[in-house]
Protein backbone atom coordinates (compact mmCIF):
# COMPACT_ATOMS: atom_id res chain seq x y z
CA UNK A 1 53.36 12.30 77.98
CA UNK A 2 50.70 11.29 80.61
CA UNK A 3 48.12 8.41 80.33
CA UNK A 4 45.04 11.34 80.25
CA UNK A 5 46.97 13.09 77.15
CA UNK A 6 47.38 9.78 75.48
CA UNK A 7 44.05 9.09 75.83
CA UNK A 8 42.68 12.35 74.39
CA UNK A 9 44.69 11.77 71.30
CA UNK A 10 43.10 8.96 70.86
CA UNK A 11 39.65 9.89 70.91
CA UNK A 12 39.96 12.96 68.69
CA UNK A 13 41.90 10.64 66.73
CA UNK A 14 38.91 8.37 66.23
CA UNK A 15 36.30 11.03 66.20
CA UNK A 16 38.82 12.33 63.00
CA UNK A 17 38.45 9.35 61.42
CA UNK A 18 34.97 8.50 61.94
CA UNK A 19 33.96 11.88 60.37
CA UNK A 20 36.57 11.20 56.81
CA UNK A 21 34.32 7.59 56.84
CA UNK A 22 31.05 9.50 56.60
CA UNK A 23 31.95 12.08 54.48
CA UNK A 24 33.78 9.17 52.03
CA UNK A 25 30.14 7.23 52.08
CA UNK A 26 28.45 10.77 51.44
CA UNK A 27 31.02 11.80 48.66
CA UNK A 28 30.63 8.68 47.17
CA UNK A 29 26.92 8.26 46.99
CA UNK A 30 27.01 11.72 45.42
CA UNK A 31 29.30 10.09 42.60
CA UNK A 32 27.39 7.18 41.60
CA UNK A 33 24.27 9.27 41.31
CA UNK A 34 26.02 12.16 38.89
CA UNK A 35 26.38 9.48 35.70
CA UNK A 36 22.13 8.81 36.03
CA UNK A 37 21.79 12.66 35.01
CA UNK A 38 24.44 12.19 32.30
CA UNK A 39 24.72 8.98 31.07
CA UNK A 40 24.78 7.92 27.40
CA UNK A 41 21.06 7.53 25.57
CA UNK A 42 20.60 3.40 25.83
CA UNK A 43 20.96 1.26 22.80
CA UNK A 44 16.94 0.29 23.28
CA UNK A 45 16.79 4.53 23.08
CA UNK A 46 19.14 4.76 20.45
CA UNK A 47 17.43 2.26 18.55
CA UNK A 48 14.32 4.01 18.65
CA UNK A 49 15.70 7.26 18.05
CA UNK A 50 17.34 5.32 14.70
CA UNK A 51 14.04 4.39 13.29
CA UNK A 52 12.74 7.48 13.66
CA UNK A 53 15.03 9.56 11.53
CA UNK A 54 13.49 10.29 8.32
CA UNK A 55 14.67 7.86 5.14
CA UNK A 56 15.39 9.98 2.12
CA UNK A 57 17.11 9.34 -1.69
CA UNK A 58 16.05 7.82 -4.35
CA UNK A 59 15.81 4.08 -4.95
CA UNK A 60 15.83 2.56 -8.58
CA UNK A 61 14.21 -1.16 -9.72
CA UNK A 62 14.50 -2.39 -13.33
CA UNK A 63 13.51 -5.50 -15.20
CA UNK A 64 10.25 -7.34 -15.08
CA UNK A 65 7.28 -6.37 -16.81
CA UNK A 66 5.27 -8.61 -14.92
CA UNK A 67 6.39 -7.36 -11.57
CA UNK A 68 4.70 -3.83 -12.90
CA UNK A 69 1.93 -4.18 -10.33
CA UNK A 70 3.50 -5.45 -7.15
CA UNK A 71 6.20 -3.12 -7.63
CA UNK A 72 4.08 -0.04 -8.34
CA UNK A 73 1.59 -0.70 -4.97
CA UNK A 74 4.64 -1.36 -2.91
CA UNK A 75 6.59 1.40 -4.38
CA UNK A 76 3.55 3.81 -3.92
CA UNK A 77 2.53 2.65 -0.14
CA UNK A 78 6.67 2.69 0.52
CA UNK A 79 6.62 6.70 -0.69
CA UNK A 80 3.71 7.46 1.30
CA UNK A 81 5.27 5.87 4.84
CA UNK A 82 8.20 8.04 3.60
CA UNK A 83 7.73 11.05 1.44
CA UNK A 84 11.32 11.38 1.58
CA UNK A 85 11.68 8.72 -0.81
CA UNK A 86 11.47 8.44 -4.01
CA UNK A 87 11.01 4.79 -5.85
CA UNK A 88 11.33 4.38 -9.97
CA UNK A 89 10.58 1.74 -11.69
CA UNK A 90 12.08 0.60 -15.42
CA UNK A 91 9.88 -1.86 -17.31
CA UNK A 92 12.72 -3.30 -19.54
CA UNK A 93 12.15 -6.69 -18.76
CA UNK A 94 13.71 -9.69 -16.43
CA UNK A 95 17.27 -10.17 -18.31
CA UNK A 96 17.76 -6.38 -18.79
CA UNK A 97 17.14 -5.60 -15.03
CA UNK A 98 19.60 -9.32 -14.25
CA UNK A 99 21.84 -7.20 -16.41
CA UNK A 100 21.28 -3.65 -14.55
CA UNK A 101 21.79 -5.32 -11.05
CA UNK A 102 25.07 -7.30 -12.38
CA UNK A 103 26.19 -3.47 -14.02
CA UNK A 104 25.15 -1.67 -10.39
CA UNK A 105 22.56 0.91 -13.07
CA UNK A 106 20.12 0.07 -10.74
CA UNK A 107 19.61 -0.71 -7.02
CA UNK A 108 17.25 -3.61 -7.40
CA UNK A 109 16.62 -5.66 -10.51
CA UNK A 110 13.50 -7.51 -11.23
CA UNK A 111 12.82 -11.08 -12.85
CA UNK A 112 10.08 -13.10 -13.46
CA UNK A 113 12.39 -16.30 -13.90
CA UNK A 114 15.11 -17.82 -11.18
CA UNK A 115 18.54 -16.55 -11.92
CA UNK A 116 20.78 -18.99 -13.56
CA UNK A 117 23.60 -20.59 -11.66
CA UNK A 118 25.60 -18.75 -14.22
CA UNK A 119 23.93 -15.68 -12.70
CA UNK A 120 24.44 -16.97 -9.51
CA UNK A 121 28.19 -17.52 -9.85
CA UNK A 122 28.55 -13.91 -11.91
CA UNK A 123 28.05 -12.81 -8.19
CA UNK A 124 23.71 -11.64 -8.04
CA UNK A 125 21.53 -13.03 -5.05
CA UNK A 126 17.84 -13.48 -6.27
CA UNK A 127 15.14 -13.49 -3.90
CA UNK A 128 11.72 -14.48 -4.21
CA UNK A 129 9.20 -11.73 -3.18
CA UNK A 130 5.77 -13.81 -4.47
CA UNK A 131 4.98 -15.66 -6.83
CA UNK A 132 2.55 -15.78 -10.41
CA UNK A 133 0.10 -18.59 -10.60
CA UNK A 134 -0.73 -18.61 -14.26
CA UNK A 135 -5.08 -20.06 -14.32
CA UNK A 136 -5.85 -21.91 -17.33
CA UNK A 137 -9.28 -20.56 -18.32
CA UNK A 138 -12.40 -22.27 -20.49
CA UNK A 139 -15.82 -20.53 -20.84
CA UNK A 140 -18.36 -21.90 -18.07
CA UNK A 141 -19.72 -24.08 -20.41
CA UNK A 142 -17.42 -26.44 -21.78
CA UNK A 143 -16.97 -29.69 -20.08
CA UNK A 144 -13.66 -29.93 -19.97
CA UNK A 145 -12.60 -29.79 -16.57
CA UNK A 146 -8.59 -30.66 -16.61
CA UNK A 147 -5.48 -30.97 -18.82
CA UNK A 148 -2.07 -31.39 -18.35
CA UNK A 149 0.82 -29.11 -19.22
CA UNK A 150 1.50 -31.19 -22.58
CA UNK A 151 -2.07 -30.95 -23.81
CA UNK A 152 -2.14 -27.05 -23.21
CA UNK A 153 0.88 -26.71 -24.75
CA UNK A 154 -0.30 -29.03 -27.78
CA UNK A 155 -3.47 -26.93 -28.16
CA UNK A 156 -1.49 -23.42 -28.22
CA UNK A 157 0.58 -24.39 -30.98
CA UNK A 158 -2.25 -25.85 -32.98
CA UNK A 159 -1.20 -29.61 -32.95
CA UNK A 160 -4.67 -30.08 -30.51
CA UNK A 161 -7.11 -28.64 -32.77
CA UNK A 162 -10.49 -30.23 -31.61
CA UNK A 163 -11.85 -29.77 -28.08
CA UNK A 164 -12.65 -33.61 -28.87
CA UNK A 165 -9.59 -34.45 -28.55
CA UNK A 166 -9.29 -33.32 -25.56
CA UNK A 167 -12.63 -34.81 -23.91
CA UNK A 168 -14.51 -31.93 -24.42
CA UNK A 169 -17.33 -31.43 -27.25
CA UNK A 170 -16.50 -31.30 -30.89
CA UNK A 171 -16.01 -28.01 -32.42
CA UNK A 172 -12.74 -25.92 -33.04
CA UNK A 173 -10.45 -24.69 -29.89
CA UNK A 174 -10.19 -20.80 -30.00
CA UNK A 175 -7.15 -19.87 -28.08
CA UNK A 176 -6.59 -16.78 -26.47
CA UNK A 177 -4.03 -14.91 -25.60
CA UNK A 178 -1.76 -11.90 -24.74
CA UNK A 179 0.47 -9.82 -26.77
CA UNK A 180 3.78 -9.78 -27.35
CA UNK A 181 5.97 -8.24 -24.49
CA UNK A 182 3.35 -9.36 -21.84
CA UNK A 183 4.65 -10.69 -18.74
CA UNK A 184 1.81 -12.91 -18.52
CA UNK A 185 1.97 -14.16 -22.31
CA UNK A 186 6.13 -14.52 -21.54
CA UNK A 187 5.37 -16.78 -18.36
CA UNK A 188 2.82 -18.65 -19.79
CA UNK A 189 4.82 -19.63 -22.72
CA UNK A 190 8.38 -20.34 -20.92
CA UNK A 191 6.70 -22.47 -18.40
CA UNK A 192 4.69 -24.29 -21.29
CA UNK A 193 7.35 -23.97 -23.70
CA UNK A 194 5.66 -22.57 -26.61
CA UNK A 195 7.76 -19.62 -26.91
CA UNK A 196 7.18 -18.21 -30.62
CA UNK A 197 4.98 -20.67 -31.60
CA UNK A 198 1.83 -20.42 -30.26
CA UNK A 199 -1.32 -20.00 -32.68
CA UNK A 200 -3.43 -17.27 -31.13
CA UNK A 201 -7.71 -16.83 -32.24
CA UNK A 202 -6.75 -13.63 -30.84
CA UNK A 203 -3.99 -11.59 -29.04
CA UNK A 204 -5.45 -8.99 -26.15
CA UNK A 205 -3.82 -6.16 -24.48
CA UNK A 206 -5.21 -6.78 -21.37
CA UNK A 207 -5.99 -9.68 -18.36
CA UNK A 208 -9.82 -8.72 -18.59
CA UNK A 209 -10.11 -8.13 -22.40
CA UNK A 210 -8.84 -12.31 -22.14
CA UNK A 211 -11.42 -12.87 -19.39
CA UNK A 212 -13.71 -11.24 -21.51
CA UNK A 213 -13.04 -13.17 -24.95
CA UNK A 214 -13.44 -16.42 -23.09
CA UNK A 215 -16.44 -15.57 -21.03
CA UNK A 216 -18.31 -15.06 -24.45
CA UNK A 217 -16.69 -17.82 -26.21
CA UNK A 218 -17.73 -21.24 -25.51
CA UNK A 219 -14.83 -22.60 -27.22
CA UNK A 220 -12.27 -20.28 -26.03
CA UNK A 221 -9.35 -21.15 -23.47
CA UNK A 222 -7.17 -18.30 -22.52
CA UNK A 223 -4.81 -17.83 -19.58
CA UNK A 224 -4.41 -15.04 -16.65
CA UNK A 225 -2.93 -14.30 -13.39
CA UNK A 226 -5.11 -16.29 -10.63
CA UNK A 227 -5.74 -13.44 -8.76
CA UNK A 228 -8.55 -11.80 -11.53
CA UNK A 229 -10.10 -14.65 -12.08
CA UNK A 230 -10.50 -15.51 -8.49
CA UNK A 231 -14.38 -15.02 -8.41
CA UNK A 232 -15.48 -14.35 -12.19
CA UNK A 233 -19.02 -15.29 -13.35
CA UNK A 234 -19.11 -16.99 -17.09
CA UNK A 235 -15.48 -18.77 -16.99
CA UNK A 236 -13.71 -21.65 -15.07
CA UNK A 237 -10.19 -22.46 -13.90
CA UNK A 238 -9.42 -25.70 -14.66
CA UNK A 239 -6.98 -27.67 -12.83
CA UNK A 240 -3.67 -28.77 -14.91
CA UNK A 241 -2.72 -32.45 -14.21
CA UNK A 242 -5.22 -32.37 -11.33
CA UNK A 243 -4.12 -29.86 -9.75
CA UNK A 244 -6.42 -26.90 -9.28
CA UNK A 245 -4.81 -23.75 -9.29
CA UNK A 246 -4.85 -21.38 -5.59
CA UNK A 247 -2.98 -19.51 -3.38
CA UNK A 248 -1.95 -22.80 -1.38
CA UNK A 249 -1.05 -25.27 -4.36
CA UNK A 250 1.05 -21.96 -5.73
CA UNK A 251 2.70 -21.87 -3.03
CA UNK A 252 3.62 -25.42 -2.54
CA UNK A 253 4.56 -25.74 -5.82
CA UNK A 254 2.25 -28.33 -6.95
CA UNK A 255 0.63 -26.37 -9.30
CA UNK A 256 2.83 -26.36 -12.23
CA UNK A 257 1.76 -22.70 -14.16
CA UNK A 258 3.67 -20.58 -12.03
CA UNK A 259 6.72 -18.40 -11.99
CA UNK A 260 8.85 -16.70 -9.24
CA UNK A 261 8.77 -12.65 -8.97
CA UNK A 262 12.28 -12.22 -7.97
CA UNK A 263 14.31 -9.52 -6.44
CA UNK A 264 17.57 -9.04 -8.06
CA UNK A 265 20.69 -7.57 -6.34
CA UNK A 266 24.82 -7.81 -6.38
CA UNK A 267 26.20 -9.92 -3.87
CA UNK A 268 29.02 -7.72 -2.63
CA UNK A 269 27.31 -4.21 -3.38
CA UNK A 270 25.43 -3.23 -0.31
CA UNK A 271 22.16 -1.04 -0.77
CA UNK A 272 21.53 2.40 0.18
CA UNK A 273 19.81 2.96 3.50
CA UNK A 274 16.65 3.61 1.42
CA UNK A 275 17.21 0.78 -0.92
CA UNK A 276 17.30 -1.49 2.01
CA UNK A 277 14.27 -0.02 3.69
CA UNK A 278 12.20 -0.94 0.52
CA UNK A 279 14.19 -4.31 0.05
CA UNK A 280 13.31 -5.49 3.29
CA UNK A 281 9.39 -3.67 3.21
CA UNK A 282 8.92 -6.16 0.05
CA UNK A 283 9.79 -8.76 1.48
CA UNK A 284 7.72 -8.24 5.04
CA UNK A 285 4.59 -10.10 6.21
CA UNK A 286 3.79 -6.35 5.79
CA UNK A 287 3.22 -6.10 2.52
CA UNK A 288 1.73 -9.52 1.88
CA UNK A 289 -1.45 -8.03 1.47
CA UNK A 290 -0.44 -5.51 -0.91
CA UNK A 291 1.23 -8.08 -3.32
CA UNK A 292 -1.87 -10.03 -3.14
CA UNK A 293 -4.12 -7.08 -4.33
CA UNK A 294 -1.15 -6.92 -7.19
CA UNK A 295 -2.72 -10.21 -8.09
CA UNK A 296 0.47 -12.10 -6.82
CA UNK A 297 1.26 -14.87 -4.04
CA UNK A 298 2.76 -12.94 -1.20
CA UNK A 299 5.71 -15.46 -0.05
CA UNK A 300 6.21 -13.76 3.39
């Protein structure tokens, strides 16, 4: 083979080549674009699509009488963000729904008390969702501006007779309160512990028929959630051991008339995809204002 043969091989050779390089870069261009038309939805897409598929079932709280009207706002706003939900709510009271968590009758129990540790070892996980300040009330015109937790305690079961006694004017203490199966009248009286003993002027069915009684009885004390009596005309809160009673002494725990409004759920059962939804809705910065129209301390 001649030199001028050789060398035309070679150059088709190269030109053969050079044309397989580009087509390669071409082909393979072509390739990485494809997956952008077909790749999977991203999890920042996904996530999104996620939250906004539609919740639906039915989700079940028990226990707590108390917790009647922070449940029943949250429940009702909760149904109307999803109308595919539907939230019931059994007023048996706080060791019924401990019970009905512990039995898995219900998806979330509700208390008005800290579990036990008994509780806590059984295998339930309580959670504070707010809490119930508890305002010690006198009519606007009695001097008596303070007590303690013993001397309320003394004058509900009748041993403190005399608002005299108590530095206030002479004349008989009428005590006020709420009847039986309240939540109020059973925090009140487990935090004071008067429980069955209390001597009662009269026994309401309501938080403004006590606000009323004292109001137009100077020498009428009476109790009620802090949240009605924020801003009442004709009564007083008084502060117990010098503590008055608020939304920031509640929460700090200073003032001593209060009780936790606790969710109430097993620790190895996990919640419905609805149950959760309202679970962690309670519990939101969310629904702080909510629990605070409820007359509660909001937590989140």
């Amino acid at each position: 083979m001649n030199l001028k043969k050789v060398l035309s091989m070679g150059v088709v050779a190269a030109m053969a080549l050079s044309l397989a390089a580009c087509g390669g870069a071409d082909s393979s261009s072509e390739a990485a674009s494809e997956p952008a038309s077909t790749a999977p939805v991203s999890s920042e897409a996904a996530s999104s699509e996620a939250e906004g598929e539609e919740l639906s079932g039915s989700v079940s709280t028990n226990g707590s009488t108390s917790m009647e009207n922070v449940i029943g706002i949250l429940s009702e706003q909760f149904m109307a963000d999803h109308p595919g939900v539907t939230v019931t709510y059994d007023p048996t009271g706080s060791g019924t729904g401990i019970d009905a968590a512990k039995n898995g009758t219900t998806d979330i129990g509700l208390s008005s008390r800290a579990l036990t540790d008994e509780e806590i070892a059984g295998g339930l996980v309580g959670t504070n969702v707010a809490l119930d300040g508890i305002a010690i009330i006198v009519n606007a015109e009695n001097p008596v501006a303070d007590l303690t937790v013993e001397q309320i305690a003394s004058i509900y079961t009748g041993e403190v007779a005399d608002w005299s006694e108590v530095g206030g004017n002479a004349g008989a203490i009428a005590c006020i309160g709420r009847e039986a199966g309240s939540g109020t009248r059973d925090g009140f009286e487990s935090i004071t512990g008067t429980e069955d003993a209390c001597v009662l002027s009269q026994e309401l069915t309501s938080t403004g028929a006590v606000i009323e009684a004292v109001r137009s009885n100077p020498a009428a004390i009476g109790y009620a959630s802090l949240s009605a009596v924020e801003g009442q005309d004709g009564i007083v809160a008084l502060t117990v051991g010098g503590v008055a009673c608020s939304e920031e002494t509640v929460l700090d725990g200073s003032y001593e008339i209060q009780r936790p409004f606790v969710l109430v759920t097993g620790e190895s059962e996990e919640l419905s995809p609805a149950a959760q939804a309202f679970y962690d809705y309670a519990l939101s910065a969310d629904a702080a204002d909510l629990i605070r129209e409820a007359g509660a301390v909001p937590v989140a």
